[in-house]
N, C-alpha and C. Protein backbone atom coordinates (compact mmCIF):
# COMPACT_ATOMS: atom_id res chain seq x y z
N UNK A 1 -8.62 -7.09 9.35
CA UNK A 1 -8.65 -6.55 7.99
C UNK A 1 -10.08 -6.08 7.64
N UNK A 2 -11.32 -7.21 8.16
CA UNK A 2 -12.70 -6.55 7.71
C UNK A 2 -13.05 -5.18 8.63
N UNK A 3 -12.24 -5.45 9.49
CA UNK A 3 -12.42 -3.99 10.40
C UNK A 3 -12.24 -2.94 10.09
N UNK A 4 -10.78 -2.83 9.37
CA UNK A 4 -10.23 -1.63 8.80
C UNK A 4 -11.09 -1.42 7.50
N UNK A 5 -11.80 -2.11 6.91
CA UNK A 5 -12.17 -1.66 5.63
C UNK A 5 -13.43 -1.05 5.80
N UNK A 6 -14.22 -1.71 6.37
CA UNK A 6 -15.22 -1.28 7.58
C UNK A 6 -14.99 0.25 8.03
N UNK A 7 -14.26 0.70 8.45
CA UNK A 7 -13.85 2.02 9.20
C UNK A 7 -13.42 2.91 8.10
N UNK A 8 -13.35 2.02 6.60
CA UNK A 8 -12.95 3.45 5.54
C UNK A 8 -14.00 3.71 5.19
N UNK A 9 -14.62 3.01 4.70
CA UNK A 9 -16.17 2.78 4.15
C UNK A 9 -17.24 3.72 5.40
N UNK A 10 -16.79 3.45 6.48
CA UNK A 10 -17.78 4.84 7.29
C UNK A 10 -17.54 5.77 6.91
N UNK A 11 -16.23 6.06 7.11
CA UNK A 11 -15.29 7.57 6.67
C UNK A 11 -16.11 8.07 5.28
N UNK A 12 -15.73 7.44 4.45
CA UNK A 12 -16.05 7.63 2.79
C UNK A 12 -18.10 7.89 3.15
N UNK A 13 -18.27 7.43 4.06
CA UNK A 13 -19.80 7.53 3.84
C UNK A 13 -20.16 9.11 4.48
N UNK A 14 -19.19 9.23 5.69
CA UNK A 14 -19.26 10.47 6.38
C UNK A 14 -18.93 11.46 5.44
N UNK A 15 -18.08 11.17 5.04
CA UNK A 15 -17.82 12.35 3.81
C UNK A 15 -18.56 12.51 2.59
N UNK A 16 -19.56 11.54 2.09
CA UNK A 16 -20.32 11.99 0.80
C UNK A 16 -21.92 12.51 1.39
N UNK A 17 -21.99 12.43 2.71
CA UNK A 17 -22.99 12.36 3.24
C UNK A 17 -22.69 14.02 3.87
N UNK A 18 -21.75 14.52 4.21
CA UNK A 18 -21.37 15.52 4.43
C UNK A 18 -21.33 16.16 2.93
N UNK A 19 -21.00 16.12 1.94
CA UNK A 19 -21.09 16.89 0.66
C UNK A 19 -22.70 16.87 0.57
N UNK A 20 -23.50 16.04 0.38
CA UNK A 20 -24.84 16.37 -0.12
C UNK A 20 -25.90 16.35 0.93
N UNK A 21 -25.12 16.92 2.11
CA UNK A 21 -26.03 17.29 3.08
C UNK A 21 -26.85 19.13 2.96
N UNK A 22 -26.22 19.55 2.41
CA UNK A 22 -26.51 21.11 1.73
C UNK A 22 -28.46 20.90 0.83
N UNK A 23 -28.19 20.14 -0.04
CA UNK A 23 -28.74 19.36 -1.12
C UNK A 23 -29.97 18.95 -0.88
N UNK A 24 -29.66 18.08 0.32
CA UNK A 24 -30.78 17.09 0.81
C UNK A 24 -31.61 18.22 1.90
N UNK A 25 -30.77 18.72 2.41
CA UNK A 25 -31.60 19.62 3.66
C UNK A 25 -32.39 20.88 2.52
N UNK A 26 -32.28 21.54 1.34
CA UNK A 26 -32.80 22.31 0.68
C UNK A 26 -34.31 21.18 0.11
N UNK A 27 -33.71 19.47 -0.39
CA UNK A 27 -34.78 18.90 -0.35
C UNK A 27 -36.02 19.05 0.18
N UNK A 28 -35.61 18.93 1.45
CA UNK A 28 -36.56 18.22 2.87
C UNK A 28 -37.11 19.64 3.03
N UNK A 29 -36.83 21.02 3.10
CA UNK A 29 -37.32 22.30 3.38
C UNK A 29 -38.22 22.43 2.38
């Protein structure tokens, strides 16, 4: 069970990390 929740919580991280990757890379430039 901590596994699977574990593996959404990457997901969910891959994906907000993928939205404000645009954002952050205009940051860092």
């Amino acid at each position: 069970m901590i596994q699977l929740q574990r593996k959404i919580q990457k997901q969910l991280h891959l994906q907000n990390n993928a939205v404000q990757k645009p954002e952050r890379n205009r940051g860092v430039h």
